[in-house]
Protein backbone atom coordinates (compact mmCIF):
# COMPACT_ATOMS: atom_id res chain seq x y z
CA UNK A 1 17.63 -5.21 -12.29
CA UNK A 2 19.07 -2.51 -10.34
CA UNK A 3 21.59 -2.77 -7.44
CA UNK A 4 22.45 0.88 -6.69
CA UNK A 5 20.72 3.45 -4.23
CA UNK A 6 21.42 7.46 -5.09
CA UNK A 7 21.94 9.58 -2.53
CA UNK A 8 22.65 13.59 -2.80
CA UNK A 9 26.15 13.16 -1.39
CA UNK A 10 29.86 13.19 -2.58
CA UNK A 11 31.15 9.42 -2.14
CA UNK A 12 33.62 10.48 0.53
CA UNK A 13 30.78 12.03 2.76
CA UNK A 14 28.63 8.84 1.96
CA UNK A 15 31.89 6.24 3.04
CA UNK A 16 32.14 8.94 6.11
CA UNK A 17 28.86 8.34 6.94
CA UNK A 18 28.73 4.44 6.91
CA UNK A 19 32.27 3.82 8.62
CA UNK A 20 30.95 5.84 11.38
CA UNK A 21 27.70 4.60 11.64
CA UNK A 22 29.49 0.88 11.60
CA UNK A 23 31.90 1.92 14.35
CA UNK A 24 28.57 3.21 16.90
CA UNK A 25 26.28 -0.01 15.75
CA UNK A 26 29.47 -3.05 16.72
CA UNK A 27 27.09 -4.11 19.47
CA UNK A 28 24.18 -4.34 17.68
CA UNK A 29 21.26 -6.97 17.76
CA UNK A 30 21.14 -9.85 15.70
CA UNK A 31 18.09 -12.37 14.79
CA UNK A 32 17.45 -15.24 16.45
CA UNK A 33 18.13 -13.78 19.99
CA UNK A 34 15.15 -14.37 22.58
CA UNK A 35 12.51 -11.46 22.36
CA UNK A 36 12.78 -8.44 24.93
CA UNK A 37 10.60 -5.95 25.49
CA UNK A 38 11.28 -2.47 23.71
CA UNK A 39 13.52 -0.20 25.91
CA UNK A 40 12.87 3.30 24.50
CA UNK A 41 15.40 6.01 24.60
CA UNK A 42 18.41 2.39 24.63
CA UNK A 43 21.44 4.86 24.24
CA UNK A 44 23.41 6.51 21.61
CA UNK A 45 24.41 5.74 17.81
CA UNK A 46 27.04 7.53 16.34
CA UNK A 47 26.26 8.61 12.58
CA UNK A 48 27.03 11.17 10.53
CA UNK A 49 29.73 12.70 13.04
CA UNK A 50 27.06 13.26 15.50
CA UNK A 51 25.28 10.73 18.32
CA UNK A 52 21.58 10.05 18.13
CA UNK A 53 19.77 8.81 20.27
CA UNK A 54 18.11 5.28 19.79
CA UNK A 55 14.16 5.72 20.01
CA UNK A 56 13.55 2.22 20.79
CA UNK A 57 15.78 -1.20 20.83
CA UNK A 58 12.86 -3.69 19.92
CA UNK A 59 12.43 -7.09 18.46
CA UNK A 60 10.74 -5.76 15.62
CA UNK A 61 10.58 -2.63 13.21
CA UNK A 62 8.05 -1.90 10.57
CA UNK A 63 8.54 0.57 8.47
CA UNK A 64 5.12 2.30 6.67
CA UNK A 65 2.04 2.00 8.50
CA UNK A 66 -0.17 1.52 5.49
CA UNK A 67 -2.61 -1.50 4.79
CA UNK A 68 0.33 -4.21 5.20
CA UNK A 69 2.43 -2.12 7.45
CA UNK A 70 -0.42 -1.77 10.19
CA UNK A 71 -0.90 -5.78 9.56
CA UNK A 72 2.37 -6.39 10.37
CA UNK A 73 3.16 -4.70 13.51
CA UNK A 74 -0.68 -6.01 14.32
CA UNK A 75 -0.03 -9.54 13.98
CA UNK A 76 4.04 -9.03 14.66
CA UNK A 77 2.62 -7.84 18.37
CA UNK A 78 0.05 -10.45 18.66
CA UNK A 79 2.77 -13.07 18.43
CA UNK A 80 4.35 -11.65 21.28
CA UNK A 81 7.10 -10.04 19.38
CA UNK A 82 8.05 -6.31 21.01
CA UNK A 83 6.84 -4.48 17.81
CA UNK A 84 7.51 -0.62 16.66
CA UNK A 85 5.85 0.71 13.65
CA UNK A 86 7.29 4.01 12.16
CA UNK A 87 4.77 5.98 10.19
CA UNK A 88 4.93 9.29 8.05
CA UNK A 89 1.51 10.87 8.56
CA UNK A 90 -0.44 10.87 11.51
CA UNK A 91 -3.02 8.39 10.68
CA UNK A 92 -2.83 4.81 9.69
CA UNK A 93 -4.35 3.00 6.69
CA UNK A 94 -1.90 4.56 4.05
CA UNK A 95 -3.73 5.16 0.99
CA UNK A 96 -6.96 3.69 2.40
CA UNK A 97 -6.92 6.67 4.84
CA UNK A 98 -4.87 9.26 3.58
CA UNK A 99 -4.49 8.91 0.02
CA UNK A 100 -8.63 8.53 -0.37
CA UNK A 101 -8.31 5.12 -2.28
CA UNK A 102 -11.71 3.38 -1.45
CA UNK A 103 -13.41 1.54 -1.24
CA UNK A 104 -11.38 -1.92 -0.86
CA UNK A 105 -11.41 -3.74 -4.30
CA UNK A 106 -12.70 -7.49 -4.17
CA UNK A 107 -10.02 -9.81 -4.96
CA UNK A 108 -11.78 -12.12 -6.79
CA UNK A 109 -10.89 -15.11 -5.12
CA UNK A 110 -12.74 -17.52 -3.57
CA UNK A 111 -12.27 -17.54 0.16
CA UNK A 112 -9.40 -14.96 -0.25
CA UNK A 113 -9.85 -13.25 3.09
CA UNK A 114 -7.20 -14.00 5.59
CA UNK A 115 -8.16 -13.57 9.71
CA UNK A 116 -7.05 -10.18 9.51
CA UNK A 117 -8.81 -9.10 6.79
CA UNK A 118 -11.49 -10.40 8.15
CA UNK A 119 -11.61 -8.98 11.47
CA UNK A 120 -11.06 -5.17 9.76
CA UNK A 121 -14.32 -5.76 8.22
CA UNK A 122 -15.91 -6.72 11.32
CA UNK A 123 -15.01 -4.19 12.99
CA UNK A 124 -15.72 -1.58 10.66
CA UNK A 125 -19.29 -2.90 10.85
CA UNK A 126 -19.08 -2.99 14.70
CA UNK A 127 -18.07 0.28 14.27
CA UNK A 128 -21.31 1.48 12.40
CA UNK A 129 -19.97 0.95 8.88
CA UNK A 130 -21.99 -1.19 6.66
CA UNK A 131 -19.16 -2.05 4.17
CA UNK A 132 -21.13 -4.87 2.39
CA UNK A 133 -23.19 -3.51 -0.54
CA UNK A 134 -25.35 -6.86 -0.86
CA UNK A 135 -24.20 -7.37 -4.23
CA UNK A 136 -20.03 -7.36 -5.13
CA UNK A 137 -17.00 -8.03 -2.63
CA UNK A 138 -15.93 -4.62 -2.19
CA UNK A 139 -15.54 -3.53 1.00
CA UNK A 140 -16.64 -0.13 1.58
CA UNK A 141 -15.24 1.29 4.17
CA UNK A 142 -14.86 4.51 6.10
CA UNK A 143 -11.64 6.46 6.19
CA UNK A 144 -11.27 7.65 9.71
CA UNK A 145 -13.38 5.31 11.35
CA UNK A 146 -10.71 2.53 9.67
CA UNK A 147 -7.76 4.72 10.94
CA UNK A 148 -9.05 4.89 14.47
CA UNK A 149 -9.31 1.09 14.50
CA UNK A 150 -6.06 0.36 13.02
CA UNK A 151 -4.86 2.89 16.23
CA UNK A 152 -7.49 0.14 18.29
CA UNK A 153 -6.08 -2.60 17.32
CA UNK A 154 -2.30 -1.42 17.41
CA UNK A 155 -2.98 -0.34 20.76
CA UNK A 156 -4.43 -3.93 21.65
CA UNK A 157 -1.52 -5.71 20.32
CA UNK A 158 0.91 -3.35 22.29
CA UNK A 159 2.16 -1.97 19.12
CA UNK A 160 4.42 1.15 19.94
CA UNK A 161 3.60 3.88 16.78
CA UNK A 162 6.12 6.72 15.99
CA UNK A 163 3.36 8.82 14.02
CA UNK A 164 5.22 11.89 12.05
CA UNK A 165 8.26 9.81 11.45
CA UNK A 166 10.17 9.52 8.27
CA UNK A 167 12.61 6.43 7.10
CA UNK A 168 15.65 8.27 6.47
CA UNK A 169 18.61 4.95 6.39
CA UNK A 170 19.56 1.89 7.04
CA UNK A 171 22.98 1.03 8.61
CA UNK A 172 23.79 -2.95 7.48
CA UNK A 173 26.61 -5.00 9.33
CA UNK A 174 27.17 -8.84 8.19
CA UNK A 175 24.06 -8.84 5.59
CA UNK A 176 21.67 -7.70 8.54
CA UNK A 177 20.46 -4.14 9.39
CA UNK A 178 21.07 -3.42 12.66
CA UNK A 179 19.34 -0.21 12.71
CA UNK A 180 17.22 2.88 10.91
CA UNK A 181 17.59 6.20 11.02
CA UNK A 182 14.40 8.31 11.32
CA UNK A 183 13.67 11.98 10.65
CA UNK A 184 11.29 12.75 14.23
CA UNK A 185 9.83 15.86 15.14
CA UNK A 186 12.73 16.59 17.55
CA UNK A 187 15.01 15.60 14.66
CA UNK A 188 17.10 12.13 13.59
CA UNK A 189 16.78 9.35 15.55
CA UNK A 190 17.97 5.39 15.33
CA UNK A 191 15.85 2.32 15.84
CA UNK A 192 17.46 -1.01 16.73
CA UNK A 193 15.53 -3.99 16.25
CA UNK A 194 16.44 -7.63 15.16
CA UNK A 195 13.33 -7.85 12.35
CA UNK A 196 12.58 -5.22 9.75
CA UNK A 197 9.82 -5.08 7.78
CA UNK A 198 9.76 -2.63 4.59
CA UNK A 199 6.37 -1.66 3.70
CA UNK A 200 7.09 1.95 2.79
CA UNK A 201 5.49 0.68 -0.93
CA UNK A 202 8.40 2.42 -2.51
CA UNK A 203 10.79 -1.05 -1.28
CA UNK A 204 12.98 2.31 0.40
CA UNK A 205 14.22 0.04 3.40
CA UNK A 206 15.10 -2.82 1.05
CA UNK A 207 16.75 -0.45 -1.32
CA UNK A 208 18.74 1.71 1.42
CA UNK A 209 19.70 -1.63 2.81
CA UNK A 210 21.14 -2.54 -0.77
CA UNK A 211 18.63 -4.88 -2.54
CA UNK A 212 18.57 -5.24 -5.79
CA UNK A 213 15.27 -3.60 -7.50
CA UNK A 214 13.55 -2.76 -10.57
CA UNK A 215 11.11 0.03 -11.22
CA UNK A 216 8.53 0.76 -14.16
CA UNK A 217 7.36 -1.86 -16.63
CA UNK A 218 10.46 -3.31 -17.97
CA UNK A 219 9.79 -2.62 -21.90
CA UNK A 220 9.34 0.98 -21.44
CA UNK A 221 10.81 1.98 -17.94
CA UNK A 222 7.54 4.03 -17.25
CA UNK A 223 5.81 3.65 -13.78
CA UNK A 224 1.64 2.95 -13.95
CA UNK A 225 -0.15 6.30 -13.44
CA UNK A 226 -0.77 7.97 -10.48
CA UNK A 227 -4.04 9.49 -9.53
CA UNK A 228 -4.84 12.67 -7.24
CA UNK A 229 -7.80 11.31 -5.40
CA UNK A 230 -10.07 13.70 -3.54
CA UNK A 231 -13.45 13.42 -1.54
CA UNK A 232 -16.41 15.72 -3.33
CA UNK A 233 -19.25 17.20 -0.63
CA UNK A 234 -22.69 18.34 -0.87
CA UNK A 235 -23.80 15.79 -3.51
CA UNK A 236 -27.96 14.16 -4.32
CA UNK A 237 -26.64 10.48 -4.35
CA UNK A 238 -30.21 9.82 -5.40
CA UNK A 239 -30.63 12.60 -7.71
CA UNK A 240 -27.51 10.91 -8.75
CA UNK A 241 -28.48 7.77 -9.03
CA UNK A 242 -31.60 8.38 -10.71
CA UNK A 243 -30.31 10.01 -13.63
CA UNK A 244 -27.30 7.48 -14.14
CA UNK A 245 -29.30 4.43 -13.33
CA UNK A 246 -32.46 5.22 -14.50
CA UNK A 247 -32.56 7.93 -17.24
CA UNK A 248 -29.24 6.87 -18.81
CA UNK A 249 -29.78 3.42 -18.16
CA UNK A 250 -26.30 2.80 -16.93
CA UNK A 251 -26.06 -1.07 -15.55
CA UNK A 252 -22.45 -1.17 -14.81
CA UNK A 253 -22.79 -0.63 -11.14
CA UNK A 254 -25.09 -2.77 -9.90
CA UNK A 255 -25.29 -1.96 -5.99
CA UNK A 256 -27.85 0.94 -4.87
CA UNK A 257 -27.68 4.26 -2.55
CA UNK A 258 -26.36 4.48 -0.05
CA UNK A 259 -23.51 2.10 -1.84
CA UNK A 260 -23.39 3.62 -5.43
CA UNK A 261 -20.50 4.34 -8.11
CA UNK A 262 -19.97 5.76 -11.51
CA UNK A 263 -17.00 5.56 -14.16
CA UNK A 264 -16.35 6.18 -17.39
CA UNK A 265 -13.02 4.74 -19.05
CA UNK A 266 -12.02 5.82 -22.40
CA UNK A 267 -9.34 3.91 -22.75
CA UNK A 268 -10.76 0.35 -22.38
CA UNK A 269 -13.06 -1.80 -24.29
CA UNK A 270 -16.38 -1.72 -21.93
CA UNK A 271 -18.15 1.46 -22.66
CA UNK A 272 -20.10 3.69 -20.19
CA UNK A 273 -22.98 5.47 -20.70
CA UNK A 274 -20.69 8.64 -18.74
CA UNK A 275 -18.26 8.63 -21.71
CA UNK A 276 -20.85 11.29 -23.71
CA UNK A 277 -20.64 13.84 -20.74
CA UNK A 278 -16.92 13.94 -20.45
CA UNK A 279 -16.54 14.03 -24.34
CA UNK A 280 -18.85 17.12 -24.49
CA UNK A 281 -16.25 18.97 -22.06
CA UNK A 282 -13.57 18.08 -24.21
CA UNK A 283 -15.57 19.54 -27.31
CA UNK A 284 -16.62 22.72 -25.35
CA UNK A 285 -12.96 23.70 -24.21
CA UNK A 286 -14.08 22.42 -20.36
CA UNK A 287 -12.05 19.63 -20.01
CA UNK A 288 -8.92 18.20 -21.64
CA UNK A 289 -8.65 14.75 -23.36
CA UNK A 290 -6.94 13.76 -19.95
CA UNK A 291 -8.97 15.12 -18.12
CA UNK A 292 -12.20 13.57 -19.70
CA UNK A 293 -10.06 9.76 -19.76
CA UNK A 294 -11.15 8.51 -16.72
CA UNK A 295 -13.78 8.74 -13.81
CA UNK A 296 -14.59 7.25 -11.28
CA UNK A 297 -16.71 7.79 -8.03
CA UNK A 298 -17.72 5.96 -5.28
CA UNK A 299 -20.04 7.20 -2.70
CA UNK A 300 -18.44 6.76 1.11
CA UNK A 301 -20.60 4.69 3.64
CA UNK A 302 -20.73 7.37 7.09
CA UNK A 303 -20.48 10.30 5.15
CA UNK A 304 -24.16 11.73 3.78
CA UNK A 305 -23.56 13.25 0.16
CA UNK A 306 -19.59 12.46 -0.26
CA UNK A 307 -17.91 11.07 -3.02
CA UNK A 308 -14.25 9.20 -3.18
CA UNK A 309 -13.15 10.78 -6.63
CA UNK A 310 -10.94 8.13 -7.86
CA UNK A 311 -9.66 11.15 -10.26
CA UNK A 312 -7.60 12.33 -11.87
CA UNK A 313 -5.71 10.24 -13.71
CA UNK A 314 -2.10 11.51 -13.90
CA UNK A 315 -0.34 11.53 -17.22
CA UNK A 316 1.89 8.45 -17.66
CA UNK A 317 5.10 11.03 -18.28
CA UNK A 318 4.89 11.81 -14.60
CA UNK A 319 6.90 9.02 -12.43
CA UNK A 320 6.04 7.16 -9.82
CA UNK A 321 9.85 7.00 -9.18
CA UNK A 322 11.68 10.06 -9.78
CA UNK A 323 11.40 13.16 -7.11
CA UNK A 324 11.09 15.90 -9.27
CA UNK A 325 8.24 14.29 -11.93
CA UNK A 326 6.73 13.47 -8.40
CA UNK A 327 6.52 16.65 -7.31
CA UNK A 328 5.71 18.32 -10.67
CA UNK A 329 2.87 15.51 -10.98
CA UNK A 330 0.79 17.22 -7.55
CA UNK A 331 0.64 20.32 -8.78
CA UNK A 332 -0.28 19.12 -12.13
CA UNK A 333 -3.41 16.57 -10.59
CA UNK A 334 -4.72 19.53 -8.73
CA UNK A 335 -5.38 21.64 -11.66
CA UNK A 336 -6.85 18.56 -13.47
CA UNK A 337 -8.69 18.10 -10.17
CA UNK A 338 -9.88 21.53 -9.98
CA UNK A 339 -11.31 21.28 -13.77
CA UNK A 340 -12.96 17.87 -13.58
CA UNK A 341 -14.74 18.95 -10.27
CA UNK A 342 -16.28 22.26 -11.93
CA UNK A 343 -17.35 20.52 -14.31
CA UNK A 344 -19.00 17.97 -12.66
CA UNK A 345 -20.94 20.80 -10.65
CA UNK A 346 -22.08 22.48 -13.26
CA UNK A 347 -23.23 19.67 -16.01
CA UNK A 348 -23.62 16.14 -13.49
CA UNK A 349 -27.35 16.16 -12.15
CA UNK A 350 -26.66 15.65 -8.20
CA UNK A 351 -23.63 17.56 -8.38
CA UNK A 352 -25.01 20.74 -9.17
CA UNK A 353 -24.10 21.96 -4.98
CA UNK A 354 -21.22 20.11 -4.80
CA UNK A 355 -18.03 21.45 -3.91
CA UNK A 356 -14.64 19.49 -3.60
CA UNK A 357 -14.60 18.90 0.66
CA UNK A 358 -10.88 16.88 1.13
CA UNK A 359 -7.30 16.38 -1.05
CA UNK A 360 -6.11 13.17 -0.58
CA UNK A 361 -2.49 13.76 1.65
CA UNK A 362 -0.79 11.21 -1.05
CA UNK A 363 -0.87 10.77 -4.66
CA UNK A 364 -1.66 7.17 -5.30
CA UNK A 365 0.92 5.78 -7.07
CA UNK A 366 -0.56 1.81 -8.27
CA UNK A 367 3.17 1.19 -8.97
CA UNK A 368 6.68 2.56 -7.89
CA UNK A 369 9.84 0.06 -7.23
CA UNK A 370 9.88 -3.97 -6.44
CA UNK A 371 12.59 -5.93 -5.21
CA UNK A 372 14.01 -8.96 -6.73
CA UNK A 373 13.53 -11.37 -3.93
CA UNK A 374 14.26 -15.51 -3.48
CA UNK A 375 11.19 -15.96 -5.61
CA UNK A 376 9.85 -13.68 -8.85
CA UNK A 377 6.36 -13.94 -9.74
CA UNK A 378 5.63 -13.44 -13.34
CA UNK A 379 2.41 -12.64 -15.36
CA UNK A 380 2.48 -16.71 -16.12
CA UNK A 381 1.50 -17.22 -12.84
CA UNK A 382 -2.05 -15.21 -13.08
CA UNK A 383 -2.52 -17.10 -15.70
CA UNK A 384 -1.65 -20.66 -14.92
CA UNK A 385 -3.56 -20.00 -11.46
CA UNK A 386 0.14 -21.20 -9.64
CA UNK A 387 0.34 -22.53 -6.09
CA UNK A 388 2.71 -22.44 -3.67
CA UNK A 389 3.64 -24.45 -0.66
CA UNK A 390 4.51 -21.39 0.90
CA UNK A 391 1.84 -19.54 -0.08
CA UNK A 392 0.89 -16.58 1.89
CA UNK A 393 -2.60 -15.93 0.45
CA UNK A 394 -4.37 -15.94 -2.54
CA UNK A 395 -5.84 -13.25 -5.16
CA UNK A 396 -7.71 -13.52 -8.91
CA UNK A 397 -8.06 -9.48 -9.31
CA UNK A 398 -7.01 -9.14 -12.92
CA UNK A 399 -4.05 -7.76 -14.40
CA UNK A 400 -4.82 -3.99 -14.08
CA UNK A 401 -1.95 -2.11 -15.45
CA UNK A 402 -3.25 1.18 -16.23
CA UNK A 403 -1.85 2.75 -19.48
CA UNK A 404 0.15 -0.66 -20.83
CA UNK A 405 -2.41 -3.93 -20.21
CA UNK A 406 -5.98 -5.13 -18.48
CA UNK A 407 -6.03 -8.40 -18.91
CA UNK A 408 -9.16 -10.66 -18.66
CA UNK A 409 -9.82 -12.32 -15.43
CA UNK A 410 -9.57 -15.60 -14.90
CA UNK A 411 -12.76 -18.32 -14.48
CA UNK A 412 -15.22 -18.10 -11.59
CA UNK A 413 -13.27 -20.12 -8.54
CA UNK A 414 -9.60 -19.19 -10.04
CA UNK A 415 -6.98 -17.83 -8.15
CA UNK A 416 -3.21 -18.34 -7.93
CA UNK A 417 -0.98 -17.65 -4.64
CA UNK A 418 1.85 -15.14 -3.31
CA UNK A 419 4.77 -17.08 -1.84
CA UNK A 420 6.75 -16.02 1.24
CA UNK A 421 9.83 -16.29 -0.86
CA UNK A 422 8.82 -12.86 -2.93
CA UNK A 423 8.70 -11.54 0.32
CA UNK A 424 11.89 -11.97 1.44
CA UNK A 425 15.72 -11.43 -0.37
CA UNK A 426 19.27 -13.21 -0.63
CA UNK A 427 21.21 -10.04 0.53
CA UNK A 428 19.63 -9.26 4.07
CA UNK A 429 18.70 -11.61 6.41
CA UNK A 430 16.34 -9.93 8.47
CA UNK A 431 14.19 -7.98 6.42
CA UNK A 432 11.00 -9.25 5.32
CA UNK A 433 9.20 -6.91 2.38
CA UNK A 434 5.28 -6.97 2.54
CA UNK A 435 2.82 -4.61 0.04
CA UNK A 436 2.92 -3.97 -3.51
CA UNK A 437 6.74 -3.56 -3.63
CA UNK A 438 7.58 -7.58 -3.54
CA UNK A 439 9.09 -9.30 -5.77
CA UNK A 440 7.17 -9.58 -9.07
CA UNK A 441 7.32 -8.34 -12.55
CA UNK A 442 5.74 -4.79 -13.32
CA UNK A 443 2.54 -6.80 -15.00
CA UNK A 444 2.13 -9.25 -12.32
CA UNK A 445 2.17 -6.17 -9.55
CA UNK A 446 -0.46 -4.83 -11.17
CA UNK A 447 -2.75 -7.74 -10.50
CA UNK A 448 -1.12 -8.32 -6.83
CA UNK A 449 -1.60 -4.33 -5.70
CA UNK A 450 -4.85 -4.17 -4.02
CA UNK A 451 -5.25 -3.48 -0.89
CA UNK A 452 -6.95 -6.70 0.95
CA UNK A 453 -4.11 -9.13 -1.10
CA UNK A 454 -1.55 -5.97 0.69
CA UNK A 455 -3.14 -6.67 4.02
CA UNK A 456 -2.76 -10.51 3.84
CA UNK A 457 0.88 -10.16 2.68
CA UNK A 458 1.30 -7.90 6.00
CA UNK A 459 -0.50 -10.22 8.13
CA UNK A 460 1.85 -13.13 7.12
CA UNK A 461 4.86 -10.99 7.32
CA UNK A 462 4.43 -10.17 11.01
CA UNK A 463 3.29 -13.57 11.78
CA UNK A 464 6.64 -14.60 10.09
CA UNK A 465 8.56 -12.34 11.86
CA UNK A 466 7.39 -13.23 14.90
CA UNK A 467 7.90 -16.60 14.56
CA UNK A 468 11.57 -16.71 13.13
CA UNK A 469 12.83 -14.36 16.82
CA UNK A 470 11.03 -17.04 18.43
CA UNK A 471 12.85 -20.16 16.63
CA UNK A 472 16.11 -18.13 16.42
CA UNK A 473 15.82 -17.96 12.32
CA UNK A 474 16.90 -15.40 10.06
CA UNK A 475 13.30 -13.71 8.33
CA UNK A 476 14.94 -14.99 4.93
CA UNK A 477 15.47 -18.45 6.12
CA UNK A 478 11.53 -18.64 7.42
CA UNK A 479 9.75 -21.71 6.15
CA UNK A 480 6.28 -20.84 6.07
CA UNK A 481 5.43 -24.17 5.78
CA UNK A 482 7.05 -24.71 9.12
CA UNK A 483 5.40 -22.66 11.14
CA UNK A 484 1.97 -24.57 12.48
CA UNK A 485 -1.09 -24.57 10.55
CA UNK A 486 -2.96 -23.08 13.41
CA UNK A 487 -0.42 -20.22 13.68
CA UNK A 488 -0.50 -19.38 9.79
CA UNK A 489 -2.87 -16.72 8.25
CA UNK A 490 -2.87 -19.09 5.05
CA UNK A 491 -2.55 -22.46 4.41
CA UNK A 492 -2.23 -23.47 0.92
CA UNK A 493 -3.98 -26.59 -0.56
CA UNK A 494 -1.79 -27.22 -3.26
């Protein structure tokens, strides 16, 4: 467990920093104090030796608008709390939208979908997106049309979005932060709010506000690959689909055009029929064995001959965590990406006019930080299917660690639950932690990580905040249990 958070400063610049940030935040907002509405431009903070101005003094901030940051501030609005959601890029959806991770994977679970999740598939399909394939779970969905209804349904919920604006600090008074700083296009800004939520997916709030986290699988201290996802154009999806489906007799995927995929894994125990094309290209000089490890394509619903390239695979030796392998790791994946694409072009039948048509804006990184939070979920509890009064929701995907363990998933009908305890920490009492950073083990996280179980862990985080301004208790002191069945996303039948 780790308790410290670097920053490229001396100590006596850092100490500088916080007394003076202390001194301009004495009045801040505490929780529990009735919800009012958010009074943009509320003053002055002094930090750093300078005054900022305070974008917004609000009853709630979330922090990453990704698949459980735009739940959050969604259902943190429709509660009636005053909600601001702070957001790096300018769309929503996080790696959904701008990391090109699609389609949604199913969770497994019986009856897993929460009202949120719920009503983003129905609108997709109101929307002109067929996202069910008639045969698996997954929901296939459409980048852009998704981020314009996450911008619908923010808007709806009177959910105030600071789009090109970057979490830069936390100032913490009494073991509650009191307010952010943010990197805006006219430069740093505060935030004052009584609620935070951290769903950067990188636990950045939690750890600036001096939680204690881990980071990579604990026997080896190595992050889960990233991938460099991109969108390829121009392609036959029947042509396609005939010569995988029919003249190589590949029954993996077992949904038709216009819902189609292929893959080929190396590294695992199912074998695919794509495994002899990629092997050739190692054999011929084409590819390299990392290159040829893994593919994966999936055909995007709205978008006539384009592929989601769930590709390439990013050597393990590249962290998640660490700035510099980070950076080194793009330009890396976009060589890879360059080679697997010609490739493709010139040896896949339906590819042979095909031509890479979007980068994703993110790498995806399956795996980055966690906190260690009231509760820790462990891989025991995939396997003994564990419930939880508190449970927030409920998920089955199985235990997809990428480079250290895929685990076998569990019977038809078994699931186990996320409490809100993982969600929330001993040190800070206002800050509630949604997404794949909560608090579990590096092997459970990589059963918990997909984005529908994200979006229900948002949805109950907002409700949760919400709830606690209204009641006048601390996010960490929420009972779940508590809060009316009516009002919960999830009620557990344990």
């Amino acid at each position: 467990m780790q308790k410290s958070f670097s920053l490229p400063i001396s100590r006596r610049e850092f100490v500088k920093m916080a007394s003076l940030a202390a001194a301009g935040l004495a009045a801040g907002t505490t929780p529990g104090m009735a919800a009012t509405p958010s009074t943009p431009q509320a003053g002055t903070i002094a930090y750093a030796g300078r005054e900022l101005p305070v974008l917004f003094d609000t009853d709630v901030c979330v922090c990453g608008g990704g698949p459980s940051g735009a739940a959050a501030a969604i259902n943190a609005g429709r509660k009636g709390a005053k909600t601001v959601l702070v957001e790096r890029g300018i769309a929503l959806g996080g790696l959904a939208v701008l990391g090109c991770v699609y389609p949604f994977m199913d969770t497994l679970a019986p009856n897993s979908d929460t009202p949120y999740v719920a009503e983003v598939k129905d609108r997709l399909h109101r929307h002109g997106i067929e996202h069910y394939d008639g045969v698996t779970r997954q929901v296939w969905h459409n980048p852009e049309t998704l981020s314009l209804i996450y911008d619908e349904m923010c808007e709806e919920a009177g959910v105030n979005i600071l789009y090109q604006c970057v979490l830069v600090d936390s100032i913490v008074a009494k073991g509650n932060i009191t307010a952010v700083i943010v990197q805006t296009i006219a430069g740093l800004a505060a935030i004052r709010a009584k609620t935070f939520i951290d769903t950067t997916g990188d636990a950045y709030l939690a750890r600036a506000a001096g939680v204690p986290f881990e980071k990579g699988y604990e026997k080896t201290g190595k992050n889960q690959p990233m991938s460099f996802r991109f969108e390829m154009g121009g392609i036959d999806l029947n042509r396609l689909y005939q010569h995988v489906a029919v003249e190589l007799k590949e029954d993996w995927c077992k949904s038709k055009p216009p819902h189609f995929e292929i893959a080929e894994a190396m590294h695992r125990k199912q074998r695919y029929k794509l495994e002899e094309l990629m092997a050739r290209g190692v054999e011929s000089g084409e590819l390299t064995q990392k290159e040829a490890e893994y593919l994966q394509a999936y055909s995007i619903i709205g978008k006539n001959g384009v592929m989601s390239m769930n590709c390439p695979e990013i050597p393990v030796e590249y962290s998640a965590s660490d700035p510099l392998s980070y950076s080194k790791a793009v330009t890396v994946g976009r060589k890879m990406m360059r080679h697997i694409a010609s490739y493709l072009v010139k040896h896949l039948p339906g590819f042979e006019h095909a031509f890479i048509s979007r980068e994703a804006a993110m790498l995806g990184a399956r795996e980055s930080w966690r906190i260690r939070g009231k509760h820790y979920l462990v891989e025991d509890d995939y396997h003994n299917q564990s419930r939880y009064a508190d449970a927030v929701c409920r998920t089955a995907w199985f235990i997809d660690a990428h480079g250290e363990k895929v685990s076998e998933k569990l019977p038809n009908g078994a699931y186990y639950e996320i409490p809100y305890r993982s969600l929330v920490t001993n040190e800070i009492g206002n800050l509630i932690v949604a997404g794949r950073a909560i608090s579990a083990s590096f092997i459970l996280q990589a059963s918990m990580r997909i984005q529908p179980t994200c979006m229900s862990i948002g949805e109950a985080a907002g409700i949760a905040a919400a709830w606690g301004l209204k009641k006048g208790i601390a996010a960490n002191n929420v009972d779940w249990t508590a809060i009316p069945a009516k009002e919960r996303s999830y009620v557990s039948k344990s």
